[in-house]
PDB file of N, CA and C in Angstrom:
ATOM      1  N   UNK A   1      39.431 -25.362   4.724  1.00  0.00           N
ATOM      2  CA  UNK A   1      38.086 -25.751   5.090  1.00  0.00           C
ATOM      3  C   UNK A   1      38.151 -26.487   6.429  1.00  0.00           C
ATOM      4  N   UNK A   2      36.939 -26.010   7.308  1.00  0.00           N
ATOM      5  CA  UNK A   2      37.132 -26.878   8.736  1.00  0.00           C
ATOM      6  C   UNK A   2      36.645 -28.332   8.455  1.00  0.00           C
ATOM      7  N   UNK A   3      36.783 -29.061   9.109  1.00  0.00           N
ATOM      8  CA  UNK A   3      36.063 -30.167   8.773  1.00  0.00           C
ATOM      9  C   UNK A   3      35.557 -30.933   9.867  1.00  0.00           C
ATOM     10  N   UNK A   4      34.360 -31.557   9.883  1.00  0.00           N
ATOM     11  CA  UNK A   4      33.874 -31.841  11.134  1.00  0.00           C
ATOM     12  C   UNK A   4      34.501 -32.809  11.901  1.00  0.00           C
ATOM     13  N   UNK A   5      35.325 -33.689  11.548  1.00  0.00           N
ATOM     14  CA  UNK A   5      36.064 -34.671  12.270  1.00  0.00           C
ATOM     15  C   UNK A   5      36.753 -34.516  12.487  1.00  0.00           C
ATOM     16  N   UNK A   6      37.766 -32.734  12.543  1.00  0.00           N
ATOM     17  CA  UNK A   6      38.924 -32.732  12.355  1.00  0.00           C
ATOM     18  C   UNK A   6      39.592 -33.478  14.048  1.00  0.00           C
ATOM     19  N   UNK A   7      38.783 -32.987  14.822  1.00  0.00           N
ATOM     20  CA  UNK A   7      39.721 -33.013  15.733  1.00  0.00           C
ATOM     21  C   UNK A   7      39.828 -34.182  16.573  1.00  0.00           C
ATOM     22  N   UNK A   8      39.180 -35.474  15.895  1.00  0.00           N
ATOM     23  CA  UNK A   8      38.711 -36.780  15.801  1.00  0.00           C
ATOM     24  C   UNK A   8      40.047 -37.697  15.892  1.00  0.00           C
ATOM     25  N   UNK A   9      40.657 -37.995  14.562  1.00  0.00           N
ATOM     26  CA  UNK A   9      41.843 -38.149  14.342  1.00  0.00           C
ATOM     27  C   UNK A   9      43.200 -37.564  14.607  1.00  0.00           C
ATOM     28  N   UNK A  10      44.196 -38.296  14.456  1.00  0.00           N
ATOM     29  CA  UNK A  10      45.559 -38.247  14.666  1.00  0.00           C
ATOM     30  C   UNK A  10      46.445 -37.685  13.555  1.00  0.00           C
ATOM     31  N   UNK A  11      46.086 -38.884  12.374  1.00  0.00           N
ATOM     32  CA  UNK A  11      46.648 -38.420  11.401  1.00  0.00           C
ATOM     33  C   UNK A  11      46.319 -37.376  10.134  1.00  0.00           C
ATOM     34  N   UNK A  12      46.698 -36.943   8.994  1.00  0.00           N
ATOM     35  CA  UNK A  12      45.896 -36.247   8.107  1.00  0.00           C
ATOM     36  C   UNK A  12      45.056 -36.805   7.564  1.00  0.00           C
ATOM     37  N   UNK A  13      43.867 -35.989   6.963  1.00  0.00           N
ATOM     38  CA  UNK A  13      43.288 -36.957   5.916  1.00  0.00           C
ATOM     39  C   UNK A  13      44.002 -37.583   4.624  1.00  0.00           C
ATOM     40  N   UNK A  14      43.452 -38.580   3.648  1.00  0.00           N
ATOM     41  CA  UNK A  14      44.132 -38.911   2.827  1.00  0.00           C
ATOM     42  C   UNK A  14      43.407 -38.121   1.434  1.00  0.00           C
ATOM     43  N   UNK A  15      44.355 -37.364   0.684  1.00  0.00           N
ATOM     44  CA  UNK A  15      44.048 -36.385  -0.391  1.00  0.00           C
ATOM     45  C   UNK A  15      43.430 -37.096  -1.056  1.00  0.00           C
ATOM     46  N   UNK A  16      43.025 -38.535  -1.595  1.00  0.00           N
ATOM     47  CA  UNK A  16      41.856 -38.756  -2.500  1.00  0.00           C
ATOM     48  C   UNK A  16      40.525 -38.682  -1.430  1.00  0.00           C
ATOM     49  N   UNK A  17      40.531 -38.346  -0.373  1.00  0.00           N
ATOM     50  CA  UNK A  17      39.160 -38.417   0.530  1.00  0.00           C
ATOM     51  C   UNK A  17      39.129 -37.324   0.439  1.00  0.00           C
ATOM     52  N   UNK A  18      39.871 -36.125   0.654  1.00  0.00           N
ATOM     53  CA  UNK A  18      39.981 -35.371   0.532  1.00  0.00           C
ATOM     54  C   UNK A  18      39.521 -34.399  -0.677  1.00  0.00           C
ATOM     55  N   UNK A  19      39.477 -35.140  -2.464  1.00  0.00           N
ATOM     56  CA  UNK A  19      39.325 -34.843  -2.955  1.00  0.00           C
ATOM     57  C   UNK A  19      37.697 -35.422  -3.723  1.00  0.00           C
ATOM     58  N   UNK A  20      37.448 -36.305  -2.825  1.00  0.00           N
ATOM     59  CA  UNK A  20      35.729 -36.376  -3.165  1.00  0.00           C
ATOM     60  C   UNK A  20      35.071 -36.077  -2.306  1.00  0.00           C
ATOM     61  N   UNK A  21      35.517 -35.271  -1.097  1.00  0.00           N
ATOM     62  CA  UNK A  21      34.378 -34.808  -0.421  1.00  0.00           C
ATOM     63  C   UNK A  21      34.184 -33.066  -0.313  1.00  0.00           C
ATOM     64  N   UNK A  22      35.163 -33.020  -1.333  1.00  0.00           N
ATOM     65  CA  UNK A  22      35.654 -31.384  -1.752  1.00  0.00           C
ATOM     66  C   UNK A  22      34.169 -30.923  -2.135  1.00  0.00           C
ATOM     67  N   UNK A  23      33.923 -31.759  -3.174  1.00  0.00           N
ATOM     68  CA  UNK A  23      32.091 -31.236  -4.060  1.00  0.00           C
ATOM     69  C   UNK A  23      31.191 -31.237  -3.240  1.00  0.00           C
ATOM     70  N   UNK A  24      30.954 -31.885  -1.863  1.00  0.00           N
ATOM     71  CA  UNK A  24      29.475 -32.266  -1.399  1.00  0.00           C
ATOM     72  C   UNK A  24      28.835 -30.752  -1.075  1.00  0.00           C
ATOM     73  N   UNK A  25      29.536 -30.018  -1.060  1.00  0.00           N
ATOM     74  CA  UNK A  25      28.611 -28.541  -1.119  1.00  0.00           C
ATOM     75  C   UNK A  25      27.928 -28.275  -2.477  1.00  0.00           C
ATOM     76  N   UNK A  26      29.065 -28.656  -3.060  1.00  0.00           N
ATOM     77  CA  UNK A  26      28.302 -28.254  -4.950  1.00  0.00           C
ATOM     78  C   UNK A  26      26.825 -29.547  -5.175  1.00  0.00           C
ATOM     79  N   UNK A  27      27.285 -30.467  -4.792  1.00  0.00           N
ATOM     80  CA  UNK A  27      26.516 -31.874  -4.824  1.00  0.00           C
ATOM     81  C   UNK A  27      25.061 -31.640  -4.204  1.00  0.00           C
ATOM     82  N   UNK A  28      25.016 -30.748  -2.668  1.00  0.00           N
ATOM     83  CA  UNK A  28      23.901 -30.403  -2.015  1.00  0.00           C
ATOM     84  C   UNK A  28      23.184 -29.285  -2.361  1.00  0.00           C
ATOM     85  N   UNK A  29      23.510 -28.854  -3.243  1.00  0.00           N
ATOM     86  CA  UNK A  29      22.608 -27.313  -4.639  1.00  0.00           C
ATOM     87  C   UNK A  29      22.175 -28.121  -5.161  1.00  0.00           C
ATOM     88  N   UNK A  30      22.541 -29.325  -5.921  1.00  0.00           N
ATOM     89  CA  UNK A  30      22.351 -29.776  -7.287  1.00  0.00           C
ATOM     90  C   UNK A  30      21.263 -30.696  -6.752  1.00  0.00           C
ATOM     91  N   UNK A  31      21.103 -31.309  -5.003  1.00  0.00           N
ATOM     92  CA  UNK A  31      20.248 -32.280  -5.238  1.00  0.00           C
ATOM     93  C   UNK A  31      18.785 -32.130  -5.343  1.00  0.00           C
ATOM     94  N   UNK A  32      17.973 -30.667  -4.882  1.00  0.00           N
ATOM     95  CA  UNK A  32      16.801 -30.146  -5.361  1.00  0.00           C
ATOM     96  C   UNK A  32      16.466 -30.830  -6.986  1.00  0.00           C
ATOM     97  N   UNK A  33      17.579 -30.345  -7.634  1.00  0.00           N
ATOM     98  CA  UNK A  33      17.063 -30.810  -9.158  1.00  0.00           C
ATOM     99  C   UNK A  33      16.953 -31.432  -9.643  1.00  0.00           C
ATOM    100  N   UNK A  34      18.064 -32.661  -8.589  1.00  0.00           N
ATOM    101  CA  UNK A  34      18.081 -33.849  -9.130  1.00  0.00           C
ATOM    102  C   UNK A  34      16.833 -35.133  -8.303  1.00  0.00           C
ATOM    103  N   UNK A  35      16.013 -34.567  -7.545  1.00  0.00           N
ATOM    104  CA  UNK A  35      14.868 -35.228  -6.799  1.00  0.00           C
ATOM    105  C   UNK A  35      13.713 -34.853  -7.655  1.00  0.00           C
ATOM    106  N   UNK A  36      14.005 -33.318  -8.218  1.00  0.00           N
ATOM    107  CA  UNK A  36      12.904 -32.940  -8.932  1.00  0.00           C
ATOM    108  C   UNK A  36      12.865 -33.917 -10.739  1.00  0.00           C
ATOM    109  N   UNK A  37      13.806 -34.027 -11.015  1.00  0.00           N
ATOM    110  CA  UNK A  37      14.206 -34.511 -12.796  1.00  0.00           C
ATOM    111  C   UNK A  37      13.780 -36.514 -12.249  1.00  0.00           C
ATOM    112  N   UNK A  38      13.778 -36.913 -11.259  1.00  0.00           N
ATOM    113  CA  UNK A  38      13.688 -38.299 -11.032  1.00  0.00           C
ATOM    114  C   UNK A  38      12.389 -38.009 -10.910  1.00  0.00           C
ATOM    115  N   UNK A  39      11.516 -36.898 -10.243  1.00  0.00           N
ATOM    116  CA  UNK A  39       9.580 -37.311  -9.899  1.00  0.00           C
ATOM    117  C   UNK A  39       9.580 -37.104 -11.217  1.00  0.00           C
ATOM    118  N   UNK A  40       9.965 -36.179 -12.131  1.00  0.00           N
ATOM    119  CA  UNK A  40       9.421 -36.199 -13.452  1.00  0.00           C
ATOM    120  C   UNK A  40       9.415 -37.296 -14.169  1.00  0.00           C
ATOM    121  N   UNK A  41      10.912 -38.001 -14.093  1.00  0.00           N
ATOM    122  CA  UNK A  41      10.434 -39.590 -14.405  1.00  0.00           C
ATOM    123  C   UNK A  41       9.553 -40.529 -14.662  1.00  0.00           C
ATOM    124  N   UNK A  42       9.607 -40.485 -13.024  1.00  0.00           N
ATOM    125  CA  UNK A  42       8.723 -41.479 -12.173  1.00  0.00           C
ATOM    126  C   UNK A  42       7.493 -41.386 -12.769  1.00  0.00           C
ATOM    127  N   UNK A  43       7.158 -39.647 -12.914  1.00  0.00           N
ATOM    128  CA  UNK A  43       5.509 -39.755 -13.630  1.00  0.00           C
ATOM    129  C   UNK A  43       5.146 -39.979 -14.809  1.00  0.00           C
ATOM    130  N   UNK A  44       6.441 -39.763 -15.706  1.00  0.00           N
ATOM    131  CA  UNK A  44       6.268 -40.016 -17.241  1.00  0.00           C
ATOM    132  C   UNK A  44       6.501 -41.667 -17.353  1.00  0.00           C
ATOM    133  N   UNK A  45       6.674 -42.034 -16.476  1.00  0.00           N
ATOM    134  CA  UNK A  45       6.820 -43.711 -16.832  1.00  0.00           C
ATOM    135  C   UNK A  45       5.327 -44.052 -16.035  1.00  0.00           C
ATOM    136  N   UNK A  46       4.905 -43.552 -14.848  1.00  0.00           N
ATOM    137  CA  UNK A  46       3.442 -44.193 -14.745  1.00  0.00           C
ATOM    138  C   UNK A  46       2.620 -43.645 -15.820  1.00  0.00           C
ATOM    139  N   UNK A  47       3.186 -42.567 -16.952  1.00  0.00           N
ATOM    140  CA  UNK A  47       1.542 -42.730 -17.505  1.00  0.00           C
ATOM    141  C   UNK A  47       1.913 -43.023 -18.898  1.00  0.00           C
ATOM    142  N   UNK A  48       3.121 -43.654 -19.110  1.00  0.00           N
ATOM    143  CA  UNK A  48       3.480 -44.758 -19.972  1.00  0.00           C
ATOM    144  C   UNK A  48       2.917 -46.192 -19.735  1.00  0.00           C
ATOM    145  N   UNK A  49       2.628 -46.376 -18.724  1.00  0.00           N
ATOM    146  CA  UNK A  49       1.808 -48.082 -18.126  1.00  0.00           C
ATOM    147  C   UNK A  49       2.770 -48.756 -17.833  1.00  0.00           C
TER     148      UNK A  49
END
């Protein structure tokens, strides 16, 4: 995978950074649903009072 900073730095990245920024593609699908499941919330608690 390219990565946008690659050519920023000197050294490698470090494999646990490496390994949470692996998902942010899977993470940026999922966040549609997850903006949509929070307004649903939001509205079932305003018309809770």
């Amino acid at each position: 995978m390219t990565k946008l900073w690659g050519s920023r730095f000197q050294s490698a990245t470090d494999k646990l950074a490496d390994q949470f920024s692996f998902s942010i593609s899977y993470d940026h699908k999922l966040a549609w649903y997850d903006v949509v499941g929070s307004l649903a919330h939001a509205k079932m608690l305003g018309k809770q009072g």
